[in-house]
N, C-alpha and C. Protein backbone atom coordinates (compact mmCIF):
# COMPACT_ATOMS: atom_id res chain seq x y z
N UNK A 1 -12.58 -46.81 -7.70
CA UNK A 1 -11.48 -45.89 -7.79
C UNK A 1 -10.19 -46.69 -7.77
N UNK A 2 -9.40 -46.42 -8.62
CA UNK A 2 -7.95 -47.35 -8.73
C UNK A 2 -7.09 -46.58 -7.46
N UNK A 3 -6.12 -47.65 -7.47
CA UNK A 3 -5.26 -47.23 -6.14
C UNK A 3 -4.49 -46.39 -6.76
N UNK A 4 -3.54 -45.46 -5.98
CA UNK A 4 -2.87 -44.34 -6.12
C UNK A 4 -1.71 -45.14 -6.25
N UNK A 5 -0.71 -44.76 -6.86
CA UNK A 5 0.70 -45.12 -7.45
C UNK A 5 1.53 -44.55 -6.27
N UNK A 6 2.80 -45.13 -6.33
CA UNK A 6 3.63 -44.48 -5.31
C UNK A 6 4.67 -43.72 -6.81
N UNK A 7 4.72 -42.21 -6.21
CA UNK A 7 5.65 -41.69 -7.26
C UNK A 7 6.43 -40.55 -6.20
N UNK A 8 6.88 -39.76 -7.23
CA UNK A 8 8.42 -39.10 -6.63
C UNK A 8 7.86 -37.69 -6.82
N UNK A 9 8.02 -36.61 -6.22
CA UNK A 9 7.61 -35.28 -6.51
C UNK A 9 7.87 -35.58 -8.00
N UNK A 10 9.12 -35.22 -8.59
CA UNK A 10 9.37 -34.98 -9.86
C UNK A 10 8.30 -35.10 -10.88
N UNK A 11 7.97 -36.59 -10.60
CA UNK A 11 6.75 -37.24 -11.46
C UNK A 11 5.77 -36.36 -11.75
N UNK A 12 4.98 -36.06 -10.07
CA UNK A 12 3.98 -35.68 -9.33
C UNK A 12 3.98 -34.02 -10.24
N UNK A 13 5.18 -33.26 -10.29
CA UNK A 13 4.93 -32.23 -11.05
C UNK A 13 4.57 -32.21 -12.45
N UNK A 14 5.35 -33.01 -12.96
CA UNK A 14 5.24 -33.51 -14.20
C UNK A 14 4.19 -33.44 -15.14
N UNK A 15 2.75 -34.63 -13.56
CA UNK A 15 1.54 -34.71 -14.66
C UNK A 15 0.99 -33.79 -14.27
N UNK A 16 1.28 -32.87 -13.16
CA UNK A 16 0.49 -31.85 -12.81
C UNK A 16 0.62 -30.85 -13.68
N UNK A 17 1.87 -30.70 -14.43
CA UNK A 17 1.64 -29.61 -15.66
C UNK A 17 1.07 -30.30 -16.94
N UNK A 18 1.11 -31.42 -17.33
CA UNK A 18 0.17 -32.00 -18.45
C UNK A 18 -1.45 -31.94 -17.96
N UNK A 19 -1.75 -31.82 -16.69
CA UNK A 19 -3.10 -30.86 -16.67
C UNK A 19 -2.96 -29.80 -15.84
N UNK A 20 -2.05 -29.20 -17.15
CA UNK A 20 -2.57 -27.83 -16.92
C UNK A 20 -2.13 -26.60 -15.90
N UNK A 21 -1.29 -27.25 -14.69
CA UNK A 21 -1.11 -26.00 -13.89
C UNK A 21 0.29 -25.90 -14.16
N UNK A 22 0.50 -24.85 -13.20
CA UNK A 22 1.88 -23.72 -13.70
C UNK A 22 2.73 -24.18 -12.70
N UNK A 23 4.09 -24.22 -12.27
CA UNK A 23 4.60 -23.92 -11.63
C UNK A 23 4.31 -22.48 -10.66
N UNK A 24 3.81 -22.30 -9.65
CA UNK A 24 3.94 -21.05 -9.43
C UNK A 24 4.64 -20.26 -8.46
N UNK A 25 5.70 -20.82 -7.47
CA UNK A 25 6.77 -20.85 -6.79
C UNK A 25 7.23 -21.97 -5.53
N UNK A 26 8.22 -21.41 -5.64
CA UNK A 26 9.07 -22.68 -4.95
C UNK A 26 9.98 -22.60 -3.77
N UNK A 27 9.87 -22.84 -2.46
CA UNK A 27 10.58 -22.50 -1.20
C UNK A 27 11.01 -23.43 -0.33
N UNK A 28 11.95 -23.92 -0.56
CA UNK A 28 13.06 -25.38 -0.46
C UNK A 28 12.59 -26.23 -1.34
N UNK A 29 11.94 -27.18 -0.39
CA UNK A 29 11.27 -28.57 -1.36
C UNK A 29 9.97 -28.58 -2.03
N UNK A 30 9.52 -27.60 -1.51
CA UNK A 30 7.93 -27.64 -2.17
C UNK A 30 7.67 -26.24 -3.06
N UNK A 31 6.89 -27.14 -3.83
CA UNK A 31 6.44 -26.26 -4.88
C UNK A 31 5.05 -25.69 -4.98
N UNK A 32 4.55 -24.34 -5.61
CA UNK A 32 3.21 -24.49 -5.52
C UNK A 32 3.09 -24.65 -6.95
N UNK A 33 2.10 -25.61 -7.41
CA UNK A 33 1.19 -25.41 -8.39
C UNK A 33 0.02 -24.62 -8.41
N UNK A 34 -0.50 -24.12 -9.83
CA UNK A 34 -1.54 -23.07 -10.02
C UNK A 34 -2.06 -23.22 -11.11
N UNK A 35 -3.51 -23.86 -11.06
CA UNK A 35 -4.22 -23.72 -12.54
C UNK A 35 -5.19 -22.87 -12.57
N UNK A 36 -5.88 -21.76 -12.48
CA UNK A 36 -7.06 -20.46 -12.18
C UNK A 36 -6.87 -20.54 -10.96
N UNK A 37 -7.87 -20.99 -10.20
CA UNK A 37 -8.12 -20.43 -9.10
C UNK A 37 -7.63 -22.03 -8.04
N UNK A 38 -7.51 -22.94 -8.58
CA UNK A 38 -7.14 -24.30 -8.15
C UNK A 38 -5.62 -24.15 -7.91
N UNK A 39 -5.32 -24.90 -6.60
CA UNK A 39 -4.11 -24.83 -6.14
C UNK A 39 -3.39 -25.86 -5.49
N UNK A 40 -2.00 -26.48 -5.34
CA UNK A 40 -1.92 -27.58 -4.64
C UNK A 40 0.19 -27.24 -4.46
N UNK A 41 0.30 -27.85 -3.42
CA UNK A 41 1.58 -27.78 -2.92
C UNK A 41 2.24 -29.14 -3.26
N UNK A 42 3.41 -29.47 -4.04
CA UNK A 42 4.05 -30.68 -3.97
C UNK A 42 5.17 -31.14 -3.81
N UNK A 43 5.39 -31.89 -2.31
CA UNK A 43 6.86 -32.20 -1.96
C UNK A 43 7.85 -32.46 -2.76
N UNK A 44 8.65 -32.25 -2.99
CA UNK A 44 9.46 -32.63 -3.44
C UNK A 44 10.64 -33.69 -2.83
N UNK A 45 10.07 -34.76 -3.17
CA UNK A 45 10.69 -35.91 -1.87
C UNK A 45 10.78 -37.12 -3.04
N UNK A 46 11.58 -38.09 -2.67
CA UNK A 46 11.96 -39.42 -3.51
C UNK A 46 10.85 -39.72 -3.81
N UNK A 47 10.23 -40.14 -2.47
CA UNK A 47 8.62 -40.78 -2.83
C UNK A 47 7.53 -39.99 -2.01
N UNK A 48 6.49 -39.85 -2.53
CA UNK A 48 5.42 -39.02 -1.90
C UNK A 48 4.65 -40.05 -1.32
N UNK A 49 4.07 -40.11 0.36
CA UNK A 49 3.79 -41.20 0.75
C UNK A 49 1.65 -40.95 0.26
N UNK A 50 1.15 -42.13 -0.20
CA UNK A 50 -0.33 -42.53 -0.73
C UNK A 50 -1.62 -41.50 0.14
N UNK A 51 -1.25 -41.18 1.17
CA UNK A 51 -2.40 -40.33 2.13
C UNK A 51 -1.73 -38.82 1.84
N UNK A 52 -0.24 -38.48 1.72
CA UNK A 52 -0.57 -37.37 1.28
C UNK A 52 -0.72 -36.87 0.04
N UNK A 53 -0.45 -37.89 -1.13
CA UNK A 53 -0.86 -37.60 -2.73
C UNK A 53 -2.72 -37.74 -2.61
N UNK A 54 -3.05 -37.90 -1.96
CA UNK A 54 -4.52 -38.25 -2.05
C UNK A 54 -4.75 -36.55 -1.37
N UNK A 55 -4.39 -35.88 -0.43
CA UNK A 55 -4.48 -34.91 0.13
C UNK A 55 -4.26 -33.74 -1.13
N UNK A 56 -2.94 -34.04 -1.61
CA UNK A 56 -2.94 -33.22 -3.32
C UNK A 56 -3.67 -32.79 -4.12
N UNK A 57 -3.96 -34.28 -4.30
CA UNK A 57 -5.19 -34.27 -5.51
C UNK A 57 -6.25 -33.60 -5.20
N UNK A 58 -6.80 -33.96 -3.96
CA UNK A 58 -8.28 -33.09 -3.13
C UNK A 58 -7.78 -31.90 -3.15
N UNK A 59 -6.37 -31.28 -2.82
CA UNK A 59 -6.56 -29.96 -2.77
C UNK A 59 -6.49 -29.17 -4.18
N UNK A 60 -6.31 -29.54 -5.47
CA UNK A 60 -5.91 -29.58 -6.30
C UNK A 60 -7.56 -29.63 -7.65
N UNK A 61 -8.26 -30.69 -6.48
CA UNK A 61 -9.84 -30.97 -6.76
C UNK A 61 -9.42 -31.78 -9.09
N UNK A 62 -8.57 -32.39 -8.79
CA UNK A 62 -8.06 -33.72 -9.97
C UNK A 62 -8.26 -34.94 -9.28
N UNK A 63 -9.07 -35.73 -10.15
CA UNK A 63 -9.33 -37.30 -9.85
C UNK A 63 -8.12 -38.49 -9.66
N UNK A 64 -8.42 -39.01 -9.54
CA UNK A 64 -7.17 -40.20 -9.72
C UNK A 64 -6.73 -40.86 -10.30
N UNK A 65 -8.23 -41.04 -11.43
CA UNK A 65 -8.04 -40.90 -13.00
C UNK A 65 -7.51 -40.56 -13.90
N UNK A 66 -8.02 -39.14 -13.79
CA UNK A 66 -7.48 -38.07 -14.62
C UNK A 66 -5.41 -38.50 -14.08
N UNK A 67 -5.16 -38.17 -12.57
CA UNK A 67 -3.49 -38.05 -12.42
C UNK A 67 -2.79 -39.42 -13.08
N UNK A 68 -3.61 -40.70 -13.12
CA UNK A 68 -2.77 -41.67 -13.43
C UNK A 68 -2.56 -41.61 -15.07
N UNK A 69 -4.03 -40.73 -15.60
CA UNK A 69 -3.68 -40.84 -17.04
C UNK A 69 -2.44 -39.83 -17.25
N UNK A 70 -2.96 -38.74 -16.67
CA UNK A 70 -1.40 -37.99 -17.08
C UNK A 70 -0.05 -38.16 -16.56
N UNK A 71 0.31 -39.20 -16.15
CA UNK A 71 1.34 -40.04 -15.47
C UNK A 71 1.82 -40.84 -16.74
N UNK A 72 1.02 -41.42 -17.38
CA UNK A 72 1.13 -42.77 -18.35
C UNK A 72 1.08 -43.60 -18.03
N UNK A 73 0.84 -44.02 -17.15
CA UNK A 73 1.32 -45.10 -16.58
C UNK A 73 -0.11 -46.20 -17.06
């Protein structure tokens, strides 16, 4: 498994809508994402620290794969 990137909410939403989920509301800094029935909350902070983007992804049930490809990076 490749290591997780350090990125910025912004990013973090970013590839989360290139797979696929919605914006689905937003209450200060965090946002929810929504793809069917899959769901995940994302800070909106400079940098998202590596244990809780890993917490994301699991809740979110997206690989780390899959997020770095839709990152570009």
């Amino acid at each position: 498994m490749p290591k997780l990137p350090v990125v910025s909410g912004k990013e973090c939403r970013k590839a989360f809508g290139k797979l696929g989920f919605e914006e689905a509301r937003q209450r200060g800094s965090h946002v929810v994402m929504k793809r069917d029935e899959a769901g995940c909350v994302v800070p909106m902070h400079a940098e998202i620290k590596t244990g809780t983007l890993s917490g994301i992804l699991k809740q979110a049930g997206v690989s780390v794969e899959e997020f770095i490809e839709a990152l570009g990076r």
